[in-house]
Protein backbone atom coordinates (compact mmCIF):
# COMPACT_ATOMS: atom_id res chain seq x y z
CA UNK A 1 18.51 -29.04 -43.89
CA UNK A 2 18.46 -29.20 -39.90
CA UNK A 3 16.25 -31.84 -38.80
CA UNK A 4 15.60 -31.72 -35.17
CA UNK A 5 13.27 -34.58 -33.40
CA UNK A 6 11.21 -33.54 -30.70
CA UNK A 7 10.31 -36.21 -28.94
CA UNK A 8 9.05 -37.49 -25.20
CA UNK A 9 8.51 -41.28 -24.16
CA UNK A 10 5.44 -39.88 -21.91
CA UNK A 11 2.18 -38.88 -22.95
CA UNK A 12 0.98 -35.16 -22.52
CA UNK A 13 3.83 -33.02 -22.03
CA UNK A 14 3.25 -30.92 -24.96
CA UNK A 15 5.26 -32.60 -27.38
CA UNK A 16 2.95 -32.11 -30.25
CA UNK A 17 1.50 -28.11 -29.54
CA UNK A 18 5.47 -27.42 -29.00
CA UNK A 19 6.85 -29.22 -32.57
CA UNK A 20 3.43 -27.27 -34.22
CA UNK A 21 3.83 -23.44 -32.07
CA UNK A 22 7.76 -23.96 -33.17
CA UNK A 23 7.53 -24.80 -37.12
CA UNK A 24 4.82 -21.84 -36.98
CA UNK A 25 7.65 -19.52 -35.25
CA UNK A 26 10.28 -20.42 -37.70
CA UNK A 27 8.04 -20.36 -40.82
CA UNK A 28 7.13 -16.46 -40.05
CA UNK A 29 10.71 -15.57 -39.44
CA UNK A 30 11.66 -16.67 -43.28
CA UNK A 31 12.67 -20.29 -42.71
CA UNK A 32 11.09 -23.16 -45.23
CA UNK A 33 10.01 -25.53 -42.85
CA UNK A 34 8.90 -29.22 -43.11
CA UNK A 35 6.81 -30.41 -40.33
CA UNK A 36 6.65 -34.70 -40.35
CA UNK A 37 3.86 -35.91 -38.36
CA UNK A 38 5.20 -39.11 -36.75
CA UNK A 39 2.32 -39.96 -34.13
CA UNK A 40 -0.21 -42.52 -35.23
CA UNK A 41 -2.71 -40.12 -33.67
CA UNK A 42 -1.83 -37.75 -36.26
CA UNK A 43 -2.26 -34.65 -33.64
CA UNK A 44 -0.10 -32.74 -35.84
CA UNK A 45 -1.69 -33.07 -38.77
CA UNK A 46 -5.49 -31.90 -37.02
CA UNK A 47 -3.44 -29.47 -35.47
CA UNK A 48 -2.69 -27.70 -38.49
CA UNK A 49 -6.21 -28.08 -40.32
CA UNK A 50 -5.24 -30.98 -42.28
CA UNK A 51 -8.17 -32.88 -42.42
CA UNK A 52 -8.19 -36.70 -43.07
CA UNK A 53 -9.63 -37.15 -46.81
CA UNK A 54 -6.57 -34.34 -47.37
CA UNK A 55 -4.41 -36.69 -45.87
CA UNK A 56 -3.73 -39.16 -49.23
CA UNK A 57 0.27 -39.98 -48.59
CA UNK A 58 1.22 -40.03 -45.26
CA UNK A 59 4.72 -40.57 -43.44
CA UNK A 60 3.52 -44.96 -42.61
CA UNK A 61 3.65 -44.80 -47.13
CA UNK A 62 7.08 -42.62 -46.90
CA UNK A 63 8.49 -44.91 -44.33
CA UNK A 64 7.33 -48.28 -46.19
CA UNK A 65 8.65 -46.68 -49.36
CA UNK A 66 4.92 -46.40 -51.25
CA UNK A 67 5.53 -42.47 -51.74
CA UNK A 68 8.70 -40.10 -51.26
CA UNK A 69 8.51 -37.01 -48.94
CA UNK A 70 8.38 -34.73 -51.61
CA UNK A 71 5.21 -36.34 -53.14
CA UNK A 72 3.34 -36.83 -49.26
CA UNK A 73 3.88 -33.53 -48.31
CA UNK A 74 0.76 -31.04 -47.64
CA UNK A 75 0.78 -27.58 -47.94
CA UNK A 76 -0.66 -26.02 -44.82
CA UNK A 77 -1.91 -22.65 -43.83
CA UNK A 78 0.79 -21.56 -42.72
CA UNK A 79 3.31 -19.54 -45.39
CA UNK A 80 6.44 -21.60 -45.47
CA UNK A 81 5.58 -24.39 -43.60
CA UNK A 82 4.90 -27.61 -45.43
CA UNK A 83 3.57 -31.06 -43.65
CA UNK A 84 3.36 -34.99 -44.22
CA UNK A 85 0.66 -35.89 -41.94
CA UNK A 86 0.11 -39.17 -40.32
CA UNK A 87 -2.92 -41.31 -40.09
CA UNK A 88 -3.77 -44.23 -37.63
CA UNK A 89 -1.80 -46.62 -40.03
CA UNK A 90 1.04 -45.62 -38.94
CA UNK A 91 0.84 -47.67 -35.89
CA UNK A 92 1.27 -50.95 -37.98
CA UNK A 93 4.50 -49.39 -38.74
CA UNK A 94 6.50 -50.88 -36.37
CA UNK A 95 5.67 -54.44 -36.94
CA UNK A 96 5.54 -54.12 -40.79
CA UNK A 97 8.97 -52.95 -40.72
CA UNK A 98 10.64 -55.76 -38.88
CA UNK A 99 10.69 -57.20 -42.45
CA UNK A 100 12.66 -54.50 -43.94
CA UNK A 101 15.94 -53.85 -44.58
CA UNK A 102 17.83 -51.16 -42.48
CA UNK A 103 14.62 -50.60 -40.63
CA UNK A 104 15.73 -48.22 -38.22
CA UNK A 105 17.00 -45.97 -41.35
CA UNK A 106 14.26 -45.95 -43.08
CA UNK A 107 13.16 -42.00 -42.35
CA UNK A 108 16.41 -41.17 -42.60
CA UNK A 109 17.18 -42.55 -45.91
CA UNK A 110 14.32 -40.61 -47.11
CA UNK A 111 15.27 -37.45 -45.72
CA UNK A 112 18.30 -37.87 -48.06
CA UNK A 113 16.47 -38.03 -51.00
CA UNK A 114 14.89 -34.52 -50.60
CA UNK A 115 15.90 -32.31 -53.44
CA UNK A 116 18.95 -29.94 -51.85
CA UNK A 117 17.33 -26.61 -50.75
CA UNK A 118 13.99 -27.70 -50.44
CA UNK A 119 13.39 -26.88 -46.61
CA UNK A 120 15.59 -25.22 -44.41
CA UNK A 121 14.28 -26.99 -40.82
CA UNK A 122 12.38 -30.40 -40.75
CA UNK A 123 10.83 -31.23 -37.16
CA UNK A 124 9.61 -34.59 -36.31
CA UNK A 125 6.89 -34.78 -34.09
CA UNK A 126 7.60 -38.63 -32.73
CA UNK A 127 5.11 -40.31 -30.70
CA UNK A 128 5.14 -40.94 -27.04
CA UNK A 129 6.96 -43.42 -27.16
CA UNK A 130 10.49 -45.34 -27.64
CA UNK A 131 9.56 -48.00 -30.38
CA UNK A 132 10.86 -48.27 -33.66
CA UNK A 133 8.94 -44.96 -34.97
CA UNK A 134 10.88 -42.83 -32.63
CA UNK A 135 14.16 -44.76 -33.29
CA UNK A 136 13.47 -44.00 -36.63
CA UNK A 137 13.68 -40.14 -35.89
CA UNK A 138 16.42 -39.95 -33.51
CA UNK A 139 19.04 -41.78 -36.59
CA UNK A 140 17.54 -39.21 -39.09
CA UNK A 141 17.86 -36.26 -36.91
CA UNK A 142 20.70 -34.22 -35.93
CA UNK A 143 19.34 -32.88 -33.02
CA UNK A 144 16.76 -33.56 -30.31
CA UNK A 145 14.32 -31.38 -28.65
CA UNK A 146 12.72 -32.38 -25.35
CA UNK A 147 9.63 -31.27 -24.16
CA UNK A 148 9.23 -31.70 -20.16
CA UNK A 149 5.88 -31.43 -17.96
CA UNK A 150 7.37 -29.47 -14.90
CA UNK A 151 5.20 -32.25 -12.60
CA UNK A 152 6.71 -35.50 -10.47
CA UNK A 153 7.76 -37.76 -12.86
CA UNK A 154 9.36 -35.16 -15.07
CA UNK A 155 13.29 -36.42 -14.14
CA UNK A 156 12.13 -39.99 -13.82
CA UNK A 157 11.05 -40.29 -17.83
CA UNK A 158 13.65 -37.85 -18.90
CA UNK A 159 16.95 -40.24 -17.69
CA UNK A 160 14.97 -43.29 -19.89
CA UNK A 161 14.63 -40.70 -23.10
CA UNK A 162 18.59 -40.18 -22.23
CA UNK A 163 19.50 -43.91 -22.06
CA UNK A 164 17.90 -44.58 -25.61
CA UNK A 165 19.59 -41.57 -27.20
CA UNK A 166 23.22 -42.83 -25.92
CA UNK A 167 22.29 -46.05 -27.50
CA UNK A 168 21.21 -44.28 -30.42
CA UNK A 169 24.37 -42.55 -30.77
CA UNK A 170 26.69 -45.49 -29.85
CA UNK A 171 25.28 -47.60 -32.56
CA UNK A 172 23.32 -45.70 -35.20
CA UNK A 173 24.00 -41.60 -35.00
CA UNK A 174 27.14 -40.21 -33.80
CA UNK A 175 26.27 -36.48 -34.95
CA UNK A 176 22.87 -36.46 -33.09
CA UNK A 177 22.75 -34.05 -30.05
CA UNK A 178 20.35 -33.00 -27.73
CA UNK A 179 19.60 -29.15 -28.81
CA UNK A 180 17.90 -28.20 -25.71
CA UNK A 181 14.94 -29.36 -22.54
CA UNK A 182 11.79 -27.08 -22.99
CA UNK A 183 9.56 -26.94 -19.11
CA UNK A 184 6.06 -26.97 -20.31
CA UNK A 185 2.53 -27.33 -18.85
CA UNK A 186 4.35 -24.74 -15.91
CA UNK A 187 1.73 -24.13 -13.28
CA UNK A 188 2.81 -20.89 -11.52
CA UNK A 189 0.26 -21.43 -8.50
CA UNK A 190 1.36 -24.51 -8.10
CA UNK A 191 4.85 -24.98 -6.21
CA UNK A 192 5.67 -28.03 -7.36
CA UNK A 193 5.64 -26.89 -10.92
CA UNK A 194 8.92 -24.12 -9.41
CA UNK A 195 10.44 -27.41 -7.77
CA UNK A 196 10.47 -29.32 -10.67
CA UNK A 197 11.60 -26.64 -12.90
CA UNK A 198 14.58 -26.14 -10.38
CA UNK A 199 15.32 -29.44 -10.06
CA UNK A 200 15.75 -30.18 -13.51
CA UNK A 201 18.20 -27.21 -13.87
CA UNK A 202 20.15 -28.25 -11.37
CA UNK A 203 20.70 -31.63 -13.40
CA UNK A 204 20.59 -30.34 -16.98
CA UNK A 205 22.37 -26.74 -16.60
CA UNK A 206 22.19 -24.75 -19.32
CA UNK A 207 20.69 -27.74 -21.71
CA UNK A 208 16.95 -26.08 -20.71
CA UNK A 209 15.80 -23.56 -22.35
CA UNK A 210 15.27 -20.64 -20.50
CA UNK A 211 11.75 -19.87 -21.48
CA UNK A 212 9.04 -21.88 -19.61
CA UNK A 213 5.89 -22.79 -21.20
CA UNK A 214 2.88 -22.26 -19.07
CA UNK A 215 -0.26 -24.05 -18.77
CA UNK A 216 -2.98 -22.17 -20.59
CA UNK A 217 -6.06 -22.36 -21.96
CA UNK A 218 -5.93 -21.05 -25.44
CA UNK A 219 -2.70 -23.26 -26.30
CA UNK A 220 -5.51 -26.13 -25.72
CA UNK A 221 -8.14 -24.60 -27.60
CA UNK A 222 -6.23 -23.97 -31.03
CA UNK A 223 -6.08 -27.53 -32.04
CA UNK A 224 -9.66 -27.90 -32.01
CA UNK A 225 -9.63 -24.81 -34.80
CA UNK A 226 -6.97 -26.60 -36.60
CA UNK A 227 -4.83 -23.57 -35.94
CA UNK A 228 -1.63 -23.18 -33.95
CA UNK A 229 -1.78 -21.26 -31.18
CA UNK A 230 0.57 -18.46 -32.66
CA UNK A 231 -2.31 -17.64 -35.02
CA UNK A 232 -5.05 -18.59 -32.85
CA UNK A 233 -4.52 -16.32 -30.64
CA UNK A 234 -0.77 -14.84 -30.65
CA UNK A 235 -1.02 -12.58 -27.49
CA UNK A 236 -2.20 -15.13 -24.92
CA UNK A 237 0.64 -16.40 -22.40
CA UNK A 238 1.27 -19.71 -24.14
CA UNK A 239 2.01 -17.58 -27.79
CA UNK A 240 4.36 -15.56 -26.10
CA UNK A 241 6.44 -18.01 -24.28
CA UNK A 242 6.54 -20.09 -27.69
CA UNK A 243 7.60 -16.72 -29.80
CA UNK A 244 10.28 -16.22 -26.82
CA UNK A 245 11.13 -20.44 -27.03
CA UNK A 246 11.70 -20.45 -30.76
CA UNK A 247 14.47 -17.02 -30.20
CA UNK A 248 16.23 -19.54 -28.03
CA UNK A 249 16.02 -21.73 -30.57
CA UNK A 250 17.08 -20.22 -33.64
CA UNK A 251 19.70 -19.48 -31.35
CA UNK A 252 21.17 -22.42 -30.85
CA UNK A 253 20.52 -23.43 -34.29
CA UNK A 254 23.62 -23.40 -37.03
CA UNK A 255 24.48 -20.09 -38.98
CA UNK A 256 24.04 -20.59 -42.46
CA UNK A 257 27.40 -20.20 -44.58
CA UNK A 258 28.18 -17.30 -45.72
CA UNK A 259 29.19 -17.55 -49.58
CA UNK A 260 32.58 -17.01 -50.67
């Protein structure tokens, strides 16, 4: 199974509509797909009409080892993509596991258990943060997805997300790469969204993704239907630059073996 992290120290870049428009994009082209809701604001889960009396096992019991994936995941309207959501519990995570053993293994360890061939792609939705949650998903994953707001502060937050993966991979996960930068929230009237965008190709090369995500209205609105935008409304701007984002994707992604 490919697990890839998406994840962004900062607040509001689109961290959660991308890991939700993606796992949509791969489910409809055949892929099983596991979505783990990581964010103690649960975004994911709401995002995906998973209410929270459906939400009974959640990814704070699979990470304190009261419930396996397997028995927390949700089924969600979407063919072929599965979910654990997350509640607000989850933010007593990080404390609770000081206490534990291998704490900053603890996803991982249950991402091992998973029958073999039960999902193809599991993303992680991490919070915006760099505690011991997201720690947790960069060991477990293989590869990282980063979401960045073409505004100001884009390069600023991006080097500190950098820093902690190095460590990351120094001390805990050798075999985790970064898989590619997606440029969201792109503002085409404004010039500083073209700046940034340029900038942060002229650092990154051919790490970004070429497709930009642009700010629009009906990626905002779909959450509130508990519907990802693909579905919501798949031919507004924001769809089609996340159908075009996930083509880069799979792209980059591993071929599956071909058997002998």
């Amino acid at each position: 199974m490919i697990r890839i992290a998406v994840a962004n120290q900062k607040g509001g870049v689109g961290k959660t509509t991308t890991a939700i428009n993606l796992a949509t994009a791969l489910a409809a082209t055949g892929s099983r797909v596991l979505l783990l809701d990581f964010d103690p604001q649960g975004n994911a889960s709401t995002g995906l009409g998973v209410g929270r009396n459906d939400r009974v096992r959640t990814s704070y019991d699979v990470l304190t080892g009261e419930s396996s994936i397997v028995d927390a995941v949700v089924a969600t309207r979407i063919p072929r993509l599965d979910l654990v959501p997350a509640t607000v519990d989850l933010s007593g995570a990080e404390i609770e596991l000081i206490d534990f053993e291998e704490r900053t293994h603890r996803l991982d360890l249950a991402l091992n258990a998973i029958p073999a061939a039960r999902w193809d792609v599991c993303l992680i939705d991490c919070p915006p943060s760099l505690g011991l949650l997201t720690v947790n998903a960069l060991v477990a994953a293989r590869r990282l997805l980063v979401p960045l707001q073409c505004e100001f502060f884009a390069l600023e937050g991006l080097s500190q997300l950098l820093q902690t993966v190095d460590r990351v991979r120094g001390r805990f996960n050798p075999d985790l790469s970064i898989i590619g930068v997606a440029l969201t929230m792109y503002d085409r009237r404004n010039r500083l969204s073209e700046q940034v965008a340029q900038d942060v190709r002229a650092v990154l090369g051919d790490i970004v993704f070429r497709t930009i995500i642009p700010r629009n209205v009906r990626l905002s609105e779909a959450p509130s239907h508990g519907l990802p935008a693909l579905i919501y409304d798949h031919r507004c701007s924001g769809s089609e630059a996340y159908i075009a984002l996930a083509r880069e994707l799979i792209g980059r992604l591993p071929k599956p073996a071909k058997a002998a």
